[in-house]
PDB file of N, CA and C in Angstrom:
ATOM      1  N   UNK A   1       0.852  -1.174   0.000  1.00  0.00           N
ATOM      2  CA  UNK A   1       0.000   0.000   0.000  1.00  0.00           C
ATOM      3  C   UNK A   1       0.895   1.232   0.000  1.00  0.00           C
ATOM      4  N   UNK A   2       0.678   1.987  -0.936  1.00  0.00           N
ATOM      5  CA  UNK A   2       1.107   3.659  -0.956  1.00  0.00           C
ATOM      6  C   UNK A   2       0.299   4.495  -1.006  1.00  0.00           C
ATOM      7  N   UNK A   3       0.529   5.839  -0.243  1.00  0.00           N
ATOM      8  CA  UNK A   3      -0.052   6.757   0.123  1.00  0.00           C
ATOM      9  C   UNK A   3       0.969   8.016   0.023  1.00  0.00           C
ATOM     10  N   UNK A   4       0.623   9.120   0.109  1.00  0.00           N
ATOM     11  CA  UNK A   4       1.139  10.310   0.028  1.00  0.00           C
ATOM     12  C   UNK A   4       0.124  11.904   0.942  1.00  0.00           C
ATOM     13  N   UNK A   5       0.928  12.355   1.403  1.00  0.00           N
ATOM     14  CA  UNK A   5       0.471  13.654   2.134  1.00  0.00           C
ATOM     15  C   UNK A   5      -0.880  14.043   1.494  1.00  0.00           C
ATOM     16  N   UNK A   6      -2.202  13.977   2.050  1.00  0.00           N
ATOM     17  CA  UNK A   6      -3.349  14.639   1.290  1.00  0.00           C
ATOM     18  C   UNK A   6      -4.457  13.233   0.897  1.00  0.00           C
ATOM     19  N   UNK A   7      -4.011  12.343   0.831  1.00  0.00           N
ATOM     20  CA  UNK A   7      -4.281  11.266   0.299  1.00  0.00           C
ATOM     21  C   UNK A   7      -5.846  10.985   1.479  1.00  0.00           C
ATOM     22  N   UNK A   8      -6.411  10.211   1.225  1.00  0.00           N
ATOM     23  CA  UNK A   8      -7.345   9.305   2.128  1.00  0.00           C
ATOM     24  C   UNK A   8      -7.810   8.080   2.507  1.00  0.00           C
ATOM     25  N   UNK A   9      -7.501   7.471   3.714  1.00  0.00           N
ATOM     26  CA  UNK A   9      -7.851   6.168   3.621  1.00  0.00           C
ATOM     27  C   UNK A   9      -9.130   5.838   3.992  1.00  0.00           C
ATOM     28  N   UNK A  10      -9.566   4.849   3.411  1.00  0.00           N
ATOM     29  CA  UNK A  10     -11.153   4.650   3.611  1.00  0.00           C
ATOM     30  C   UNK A  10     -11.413   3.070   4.417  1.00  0.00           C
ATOM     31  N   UNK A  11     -11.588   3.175   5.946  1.00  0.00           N
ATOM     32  CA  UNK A  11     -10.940   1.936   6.433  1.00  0.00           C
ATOM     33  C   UNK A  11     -13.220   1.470   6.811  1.00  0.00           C
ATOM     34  N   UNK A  12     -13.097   0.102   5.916  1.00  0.00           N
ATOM     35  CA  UNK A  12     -14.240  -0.501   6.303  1.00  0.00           C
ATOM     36  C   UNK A  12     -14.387  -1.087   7.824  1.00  0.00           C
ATOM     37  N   UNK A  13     -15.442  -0.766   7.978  1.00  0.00           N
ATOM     38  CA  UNK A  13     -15.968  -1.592   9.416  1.00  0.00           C
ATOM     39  C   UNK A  13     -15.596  -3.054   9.611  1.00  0.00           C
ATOM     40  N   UNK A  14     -15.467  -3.422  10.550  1.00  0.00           N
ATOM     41  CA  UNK A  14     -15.059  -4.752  10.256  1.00  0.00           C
ATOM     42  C   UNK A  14     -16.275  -5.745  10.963  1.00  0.00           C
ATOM     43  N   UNK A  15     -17.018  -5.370  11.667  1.00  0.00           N
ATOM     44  CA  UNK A  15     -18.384  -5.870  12.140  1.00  0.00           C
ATOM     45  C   UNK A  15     -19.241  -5.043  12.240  1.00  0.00           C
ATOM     46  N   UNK A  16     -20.536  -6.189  12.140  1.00  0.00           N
ATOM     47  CA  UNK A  16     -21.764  -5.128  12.365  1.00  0.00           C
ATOM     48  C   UNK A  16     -21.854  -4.215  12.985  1.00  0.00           C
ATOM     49  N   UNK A  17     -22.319  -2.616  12.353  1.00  0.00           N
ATOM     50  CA  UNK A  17     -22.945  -1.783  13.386  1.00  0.00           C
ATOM     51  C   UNK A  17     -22.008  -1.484  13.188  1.00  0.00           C
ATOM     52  N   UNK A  18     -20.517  -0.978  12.812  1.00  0.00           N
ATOM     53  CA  UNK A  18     -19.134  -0.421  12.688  1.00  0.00           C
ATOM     54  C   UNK A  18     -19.268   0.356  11.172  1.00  0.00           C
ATOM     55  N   UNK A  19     -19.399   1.876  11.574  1.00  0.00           N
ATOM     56  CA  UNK A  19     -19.692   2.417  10.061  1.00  0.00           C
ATOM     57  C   UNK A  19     -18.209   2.732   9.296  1.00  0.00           C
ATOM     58  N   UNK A  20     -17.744   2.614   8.197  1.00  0.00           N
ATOM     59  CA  UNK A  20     -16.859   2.780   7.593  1.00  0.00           C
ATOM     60  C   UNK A  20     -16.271   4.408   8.085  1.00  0.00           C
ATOM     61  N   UNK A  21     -15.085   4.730   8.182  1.00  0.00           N
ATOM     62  CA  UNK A  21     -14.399   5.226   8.670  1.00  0.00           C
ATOM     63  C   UNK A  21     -13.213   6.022   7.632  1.00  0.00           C
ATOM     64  N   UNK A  22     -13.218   7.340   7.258  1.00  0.00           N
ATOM     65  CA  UNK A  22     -12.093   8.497   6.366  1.00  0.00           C
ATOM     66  C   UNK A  22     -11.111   8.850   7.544  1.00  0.00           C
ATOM     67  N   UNK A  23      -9.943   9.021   7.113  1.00  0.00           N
ATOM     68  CA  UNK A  23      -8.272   9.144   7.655  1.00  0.00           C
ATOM     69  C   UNK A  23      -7.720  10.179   6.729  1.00  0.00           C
ATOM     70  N   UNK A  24      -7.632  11.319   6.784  1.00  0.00           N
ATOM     71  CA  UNK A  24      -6.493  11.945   6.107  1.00  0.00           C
ATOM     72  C   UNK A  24      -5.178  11.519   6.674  1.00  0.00           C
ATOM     73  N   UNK A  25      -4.053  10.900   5.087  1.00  0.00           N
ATOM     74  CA  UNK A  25      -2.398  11.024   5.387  1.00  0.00           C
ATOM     75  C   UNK A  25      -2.077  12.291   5.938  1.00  0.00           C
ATOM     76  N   UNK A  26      -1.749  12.750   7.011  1.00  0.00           N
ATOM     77  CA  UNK A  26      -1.084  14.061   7.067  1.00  0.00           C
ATOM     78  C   UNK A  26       0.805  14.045   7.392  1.00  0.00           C
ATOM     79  N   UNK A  27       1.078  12.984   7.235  1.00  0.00           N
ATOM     80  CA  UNK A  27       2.476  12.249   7.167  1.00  0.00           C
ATOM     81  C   UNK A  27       2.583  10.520   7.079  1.00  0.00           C
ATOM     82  N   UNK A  28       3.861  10.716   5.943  1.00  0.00           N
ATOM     83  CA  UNK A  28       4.412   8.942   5.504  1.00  0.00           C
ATOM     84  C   UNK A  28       5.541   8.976   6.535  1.00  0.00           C
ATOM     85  N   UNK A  29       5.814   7.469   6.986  1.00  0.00           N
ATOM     86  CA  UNK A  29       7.163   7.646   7.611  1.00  0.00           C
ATOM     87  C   UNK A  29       7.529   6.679   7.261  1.00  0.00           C
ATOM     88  N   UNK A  30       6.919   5.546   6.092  1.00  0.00           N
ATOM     89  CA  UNK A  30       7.739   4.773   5.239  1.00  0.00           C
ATOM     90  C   UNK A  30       8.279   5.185   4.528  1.00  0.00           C
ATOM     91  N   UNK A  31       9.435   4.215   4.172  1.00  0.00           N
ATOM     92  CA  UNK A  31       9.869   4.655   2.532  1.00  0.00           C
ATOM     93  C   UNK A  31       8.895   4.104   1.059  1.00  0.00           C
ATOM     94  N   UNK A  32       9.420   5.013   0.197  1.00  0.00           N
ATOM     95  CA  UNK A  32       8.960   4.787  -1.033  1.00  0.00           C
ATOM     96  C   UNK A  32       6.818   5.542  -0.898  1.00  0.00           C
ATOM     97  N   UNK A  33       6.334   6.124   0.618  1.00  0.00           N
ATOM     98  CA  UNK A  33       5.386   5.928   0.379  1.00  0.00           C
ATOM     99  C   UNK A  33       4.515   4.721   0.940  1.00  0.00           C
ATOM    100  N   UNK A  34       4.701   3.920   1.919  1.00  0.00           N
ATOM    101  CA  UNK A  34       4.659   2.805   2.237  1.00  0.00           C
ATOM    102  C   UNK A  34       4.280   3.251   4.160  1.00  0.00           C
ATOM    103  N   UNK A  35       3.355   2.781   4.659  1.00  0.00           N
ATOM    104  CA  UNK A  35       3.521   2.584   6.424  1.00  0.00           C
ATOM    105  C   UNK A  35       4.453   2.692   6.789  1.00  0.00           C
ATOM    106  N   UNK A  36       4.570   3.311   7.944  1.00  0.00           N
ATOM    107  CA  UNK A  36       3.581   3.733   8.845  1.00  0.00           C
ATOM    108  C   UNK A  36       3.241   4.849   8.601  1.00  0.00           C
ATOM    109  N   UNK A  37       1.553   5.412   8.631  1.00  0.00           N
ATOM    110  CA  UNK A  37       1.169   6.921   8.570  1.00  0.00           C
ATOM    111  C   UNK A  37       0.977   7.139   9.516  1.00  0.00           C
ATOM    112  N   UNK A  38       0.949   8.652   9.880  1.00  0.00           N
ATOM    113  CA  UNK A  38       0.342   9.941  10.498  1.00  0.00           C
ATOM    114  C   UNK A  38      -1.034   9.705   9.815  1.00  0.00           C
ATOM    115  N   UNK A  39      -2.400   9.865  10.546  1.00  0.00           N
ATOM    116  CA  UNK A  39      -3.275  10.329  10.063  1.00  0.00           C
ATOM    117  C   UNK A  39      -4.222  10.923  10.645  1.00  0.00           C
ATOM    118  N   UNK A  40      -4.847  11.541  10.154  1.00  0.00           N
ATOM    119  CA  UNK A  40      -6.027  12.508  11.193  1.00  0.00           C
ATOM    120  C   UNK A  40      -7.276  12.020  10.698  1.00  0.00           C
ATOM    121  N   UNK A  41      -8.484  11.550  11.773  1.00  0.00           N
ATOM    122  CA  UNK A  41      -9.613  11.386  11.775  1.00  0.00           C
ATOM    123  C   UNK A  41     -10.497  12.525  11.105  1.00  0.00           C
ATOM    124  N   UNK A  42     -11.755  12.037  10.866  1.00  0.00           N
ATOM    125  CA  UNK A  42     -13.045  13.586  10.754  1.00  0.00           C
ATOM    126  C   UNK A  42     -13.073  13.843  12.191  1.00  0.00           C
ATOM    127  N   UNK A  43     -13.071  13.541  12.985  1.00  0.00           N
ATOM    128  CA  UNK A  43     -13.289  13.983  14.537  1.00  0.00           C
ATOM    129  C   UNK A  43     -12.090  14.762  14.930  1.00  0.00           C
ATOM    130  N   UNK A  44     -10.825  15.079  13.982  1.00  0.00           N
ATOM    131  CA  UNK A  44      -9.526  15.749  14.944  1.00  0.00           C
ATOM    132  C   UNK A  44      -8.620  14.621  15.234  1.00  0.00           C
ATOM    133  N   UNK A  45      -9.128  13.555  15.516  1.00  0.00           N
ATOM    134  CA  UNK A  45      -7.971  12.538  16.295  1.00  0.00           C
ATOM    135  C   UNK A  45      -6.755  11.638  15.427  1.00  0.00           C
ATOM    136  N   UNK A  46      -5.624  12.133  16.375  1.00  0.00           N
ATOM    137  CA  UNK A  46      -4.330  11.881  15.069  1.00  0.00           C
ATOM    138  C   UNK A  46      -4.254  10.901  15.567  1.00  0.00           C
ATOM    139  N   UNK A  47      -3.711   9.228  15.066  1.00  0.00           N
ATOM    140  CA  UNK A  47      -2.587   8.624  15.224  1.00  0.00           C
ATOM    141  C   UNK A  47      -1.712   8.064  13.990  1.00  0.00           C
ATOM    142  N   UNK A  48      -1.033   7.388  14.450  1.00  0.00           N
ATOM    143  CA  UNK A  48      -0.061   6.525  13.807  1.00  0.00           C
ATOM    144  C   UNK A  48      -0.823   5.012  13.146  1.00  0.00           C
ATOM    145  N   UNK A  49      -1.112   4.994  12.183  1.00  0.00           N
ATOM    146  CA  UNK A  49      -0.770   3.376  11.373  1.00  0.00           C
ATOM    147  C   UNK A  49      -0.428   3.189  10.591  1.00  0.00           C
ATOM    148  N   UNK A  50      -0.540   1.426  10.405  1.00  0.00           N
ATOM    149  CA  UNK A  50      -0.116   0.519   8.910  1.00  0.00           C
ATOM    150  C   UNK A  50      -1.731  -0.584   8.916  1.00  0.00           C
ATOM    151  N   UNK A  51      -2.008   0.329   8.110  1.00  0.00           N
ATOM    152  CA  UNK A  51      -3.238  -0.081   7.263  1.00  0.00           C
ATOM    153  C   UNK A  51      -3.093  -1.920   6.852  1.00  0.00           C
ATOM    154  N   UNK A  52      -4.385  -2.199   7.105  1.00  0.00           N
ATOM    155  CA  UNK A  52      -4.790  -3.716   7.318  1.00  0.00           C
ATOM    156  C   UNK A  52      -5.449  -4.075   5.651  1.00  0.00           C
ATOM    157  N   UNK A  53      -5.553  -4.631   5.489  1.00  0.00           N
ATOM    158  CA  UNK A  53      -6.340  -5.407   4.128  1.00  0.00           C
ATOM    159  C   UNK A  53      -7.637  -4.958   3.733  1.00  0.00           C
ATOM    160  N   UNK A  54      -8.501  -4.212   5.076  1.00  0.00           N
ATOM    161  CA  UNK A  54      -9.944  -3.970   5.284  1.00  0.00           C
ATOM    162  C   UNK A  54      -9.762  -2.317   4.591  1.00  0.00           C
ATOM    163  N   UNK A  55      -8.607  -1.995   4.744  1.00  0.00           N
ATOM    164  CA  UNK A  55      -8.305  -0.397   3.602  1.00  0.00           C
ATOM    165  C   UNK A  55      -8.428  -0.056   2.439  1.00  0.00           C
ATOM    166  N   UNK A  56      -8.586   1.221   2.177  1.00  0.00           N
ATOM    167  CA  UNK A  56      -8.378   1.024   0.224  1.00  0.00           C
ATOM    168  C   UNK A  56      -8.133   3.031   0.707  1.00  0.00           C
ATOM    169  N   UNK A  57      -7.369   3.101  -0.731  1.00  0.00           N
ATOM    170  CA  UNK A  57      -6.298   4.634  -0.629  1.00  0.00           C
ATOM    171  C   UNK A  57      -7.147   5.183  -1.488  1.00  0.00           C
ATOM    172  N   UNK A  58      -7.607   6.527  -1.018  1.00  0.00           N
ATOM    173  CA  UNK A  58      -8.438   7.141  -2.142  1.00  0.00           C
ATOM    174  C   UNK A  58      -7.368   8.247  -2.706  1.00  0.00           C
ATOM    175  N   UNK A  59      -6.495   8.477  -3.646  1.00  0.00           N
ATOM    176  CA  UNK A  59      -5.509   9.608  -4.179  1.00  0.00           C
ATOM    177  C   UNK A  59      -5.939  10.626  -3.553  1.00  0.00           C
ATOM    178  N   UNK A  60      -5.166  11.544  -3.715  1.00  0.00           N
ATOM    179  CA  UNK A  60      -6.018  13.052  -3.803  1.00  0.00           C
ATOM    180  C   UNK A  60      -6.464  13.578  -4.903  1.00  0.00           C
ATOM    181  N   UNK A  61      -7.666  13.710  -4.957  1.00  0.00           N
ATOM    182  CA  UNK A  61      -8.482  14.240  -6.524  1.00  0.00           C
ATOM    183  C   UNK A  61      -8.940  12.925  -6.730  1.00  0.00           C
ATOM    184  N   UNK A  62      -8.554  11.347  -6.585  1.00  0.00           N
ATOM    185  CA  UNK A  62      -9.371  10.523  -7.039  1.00  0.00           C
ATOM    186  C   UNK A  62     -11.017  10.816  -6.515  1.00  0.00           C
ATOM    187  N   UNK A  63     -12.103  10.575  -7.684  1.00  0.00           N
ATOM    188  CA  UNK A  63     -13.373  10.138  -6.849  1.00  0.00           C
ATOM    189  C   UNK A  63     -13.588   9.310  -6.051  1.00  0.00           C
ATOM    190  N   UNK A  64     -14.235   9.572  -5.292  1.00  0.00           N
ATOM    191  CA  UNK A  64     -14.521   8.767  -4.034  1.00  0.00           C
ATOM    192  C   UNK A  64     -15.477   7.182  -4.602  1.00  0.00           C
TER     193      UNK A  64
END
């Protein structure tokens, strides 16, 4: 998985009643583009991951 500053991850619920979930990249600290990100929630809340299988990278400017 690659990502870049601006980018969005779109992380599915993984059980019922778990609504799908947007991440702005606001930092890579892999190389090439690669995990671990910086990312910021719609709610404000930053952390750190490496995105699971249940992810998919929306570009920046890609349609949603």
């Amino acid at each position: 998985m690659e990502a870049t500053e601006g980018d969005r991850l779109l992380l599915h619920g993984r059980t019922v009643g778990h609504e799908d979930r947007v991440a702005e990249v606001v930092e890579v600290l892999g190389e090439h583009g690669e995990p671990p990100f910086r990312v910021r929630f719609e709610d404000g809340h930053e952390t750190l991951m490496s995105p699971g299988p249940d992810t998919v990278v929306r570009h920046e400017g890609q349609a949603a």
